[in-house]
N, C-alpha and C. Protein backbone atom coordinates (compact mmCIF):
# COMPACT_ATOMS: atom_id res chain seq x y z
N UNK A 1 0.26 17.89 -26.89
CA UNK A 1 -0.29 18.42 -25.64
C UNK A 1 -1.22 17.41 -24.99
N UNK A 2 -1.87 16.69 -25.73
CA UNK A 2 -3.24 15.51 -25.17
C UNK A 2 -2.32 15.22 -24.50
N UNK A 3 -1.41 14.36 -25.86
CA UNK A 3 -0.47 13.17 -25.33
C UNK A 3 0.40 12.99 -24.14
N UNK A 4 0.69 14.21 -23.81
CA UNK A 4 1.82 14.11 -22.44
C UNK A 4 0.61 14.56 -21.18
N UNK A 5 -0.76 15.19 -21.57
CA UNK A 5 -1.64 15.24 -20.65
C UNK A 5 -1.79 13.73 -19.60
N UNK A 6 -2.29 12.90 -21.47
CA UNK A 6 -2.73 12.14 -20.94
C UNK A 6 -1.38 11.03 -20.27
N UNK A 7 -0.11 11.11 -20.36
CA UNK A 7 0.74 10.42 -20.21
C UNK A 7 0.71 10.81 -18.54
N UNK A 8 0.64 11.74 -17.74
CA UNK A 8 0.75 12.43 -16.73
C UNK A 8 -0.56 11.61 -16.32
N UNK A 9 -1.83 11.74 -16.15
CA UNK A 9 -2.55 11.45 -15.59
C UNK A 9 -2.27 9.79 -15.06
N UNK A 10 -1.57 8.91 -15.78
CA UNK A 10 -0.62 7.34 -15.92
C UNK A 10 -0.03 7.56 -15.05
N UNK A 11 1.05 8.33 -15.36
CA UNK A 11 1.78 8.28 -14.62
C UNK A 11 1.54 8.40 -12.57
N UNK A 12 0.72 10.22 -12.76
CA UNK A 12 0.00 9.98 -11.17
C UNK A 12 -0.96 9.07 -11.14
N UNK A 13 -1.43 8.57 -11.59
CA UNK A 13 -2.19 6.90 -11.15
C UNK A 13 -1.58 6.01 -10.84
N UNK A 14 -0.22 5.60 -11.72
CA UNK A 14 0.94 4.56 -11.61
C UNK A 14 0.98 4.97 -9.73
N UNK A 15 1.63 5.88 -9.72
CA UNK A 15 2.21 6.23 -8.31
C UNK A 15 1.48 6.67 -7.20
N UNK A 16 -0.15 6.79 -7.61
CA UNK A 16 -1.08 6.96 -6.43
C UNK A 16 -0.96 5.32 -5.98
N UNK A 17 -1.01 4.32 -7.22
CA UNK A 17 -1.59 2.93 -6.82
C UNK A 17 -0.14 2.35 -5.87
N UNK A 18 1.05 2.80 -6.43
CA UNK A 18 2.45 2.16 -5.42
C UNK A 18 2.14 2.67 -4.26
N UNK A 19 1.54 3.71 -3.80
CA UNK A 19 1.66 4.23 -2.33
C UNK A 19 0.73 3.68 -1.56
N UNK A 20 -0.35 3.45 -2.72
CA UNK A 20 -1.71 2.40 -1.61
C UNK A 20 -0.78 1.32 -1.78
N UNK A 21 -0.34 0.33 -2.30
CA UNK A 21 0.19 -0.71 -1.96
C UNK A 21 1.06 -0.95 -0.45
N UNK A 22 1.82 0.18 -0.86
CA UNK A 22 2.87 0.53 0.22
C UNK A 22 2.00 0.75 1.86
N UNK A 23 1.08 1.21 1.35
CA UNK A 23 0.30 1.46 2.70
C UNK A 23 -0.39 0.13 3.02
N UNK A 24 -1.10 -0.49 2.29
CA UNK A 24 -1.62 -1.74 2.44
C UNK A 24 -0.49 -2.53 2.67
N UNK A 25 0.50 -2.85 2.05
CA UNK A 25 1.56 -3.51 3.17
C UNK A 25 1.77 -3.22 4.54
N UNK A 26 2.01 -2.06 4.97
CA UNK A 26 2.19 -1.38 6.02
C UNK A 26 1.21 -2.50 7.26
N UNK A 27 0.10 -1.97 6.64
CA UNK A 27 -0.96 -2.49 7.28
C UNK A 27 -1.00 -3.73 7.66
N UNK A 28 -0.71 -4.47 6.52
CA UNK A 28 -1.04 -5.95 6.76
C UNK A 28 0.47 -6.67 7.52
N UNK A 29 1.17 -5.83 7.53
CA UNK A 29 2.21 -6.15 8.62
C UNK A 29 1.96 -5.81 9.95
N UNK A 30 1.20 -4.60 10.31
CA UNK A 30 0.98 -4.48 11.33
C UNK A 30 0.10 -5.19 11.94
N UNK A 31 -1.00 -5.89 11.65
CA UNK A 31 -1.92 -6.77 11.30
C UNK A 31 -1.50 -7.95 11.54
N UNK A 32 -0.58 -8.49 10.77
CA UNK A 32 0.11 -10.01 11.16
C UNK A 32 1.06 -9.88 12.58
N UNK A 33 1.69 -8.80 13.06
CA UNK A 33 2.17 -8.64 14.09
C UNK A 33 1.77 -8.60 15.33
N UNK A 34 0.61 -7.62 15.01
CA UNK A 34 -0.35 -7.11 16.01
C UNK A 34 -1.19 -9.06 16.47
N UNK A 35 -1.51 -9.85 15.62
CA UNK A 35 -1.94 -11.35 15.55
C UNK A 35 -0.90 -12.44 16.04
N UNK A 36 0.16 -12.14 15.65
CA UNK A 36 1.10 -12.99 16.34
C UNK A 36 1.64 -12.58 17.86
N UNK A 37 1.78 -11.59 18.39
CA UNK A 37 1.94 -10.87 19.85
C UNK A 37 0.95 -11.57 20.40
N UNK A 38 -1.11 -11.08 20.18
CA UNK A 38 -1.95 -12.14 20.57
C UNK A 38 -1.94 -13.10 20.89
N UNK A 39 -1.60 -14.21 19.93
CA UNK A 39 -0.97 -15.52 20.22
C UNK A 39 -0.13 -15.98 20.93
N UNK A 40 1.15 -15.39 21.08
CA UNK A 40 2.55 -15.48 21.72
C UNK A 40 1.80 -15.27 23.08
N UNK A 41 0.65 -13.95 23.47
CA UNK A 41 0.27 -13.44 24.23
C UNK A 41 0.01 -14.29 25.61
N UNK A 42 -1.53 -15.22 24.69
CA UNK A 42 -2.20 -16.50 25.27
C UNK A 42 -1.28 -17.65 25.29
N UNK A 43 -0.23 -18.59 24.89
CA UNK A 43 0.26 -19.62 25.19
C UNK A 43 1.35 -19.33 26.81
C-alpha cells in the first residue's frame, strides 16, 4: 500500500514536471518568435 502510494506520488510529479516543460517550451518559442518579428520588424 506505501509502495504504490508512494510510486503514484512519482509518477504525478514525473508528469506535473513534462507539462511545465511543455509549457516552458511553449513559451520560449513564443518568445524567440515574438524577438525575431521585432527584428525582421526594424530592418
Amino acid at each position: 500500500m506505501y509502495k504504490d502510494f508512494h510510486y503514484n506520488i512519482i509518477t504525478q510529479t514525473c508528469s506535473l514536471i513534462k507539462i511545465k516543460i511543455k509549457l516552458i517550451k511553449h513559451l520560449e518559442l513564443k518568445a524567440i518568435l515574438s524577438f525575431v518579428i521585432s527584428i525582421l520588424d526594424q530592418v
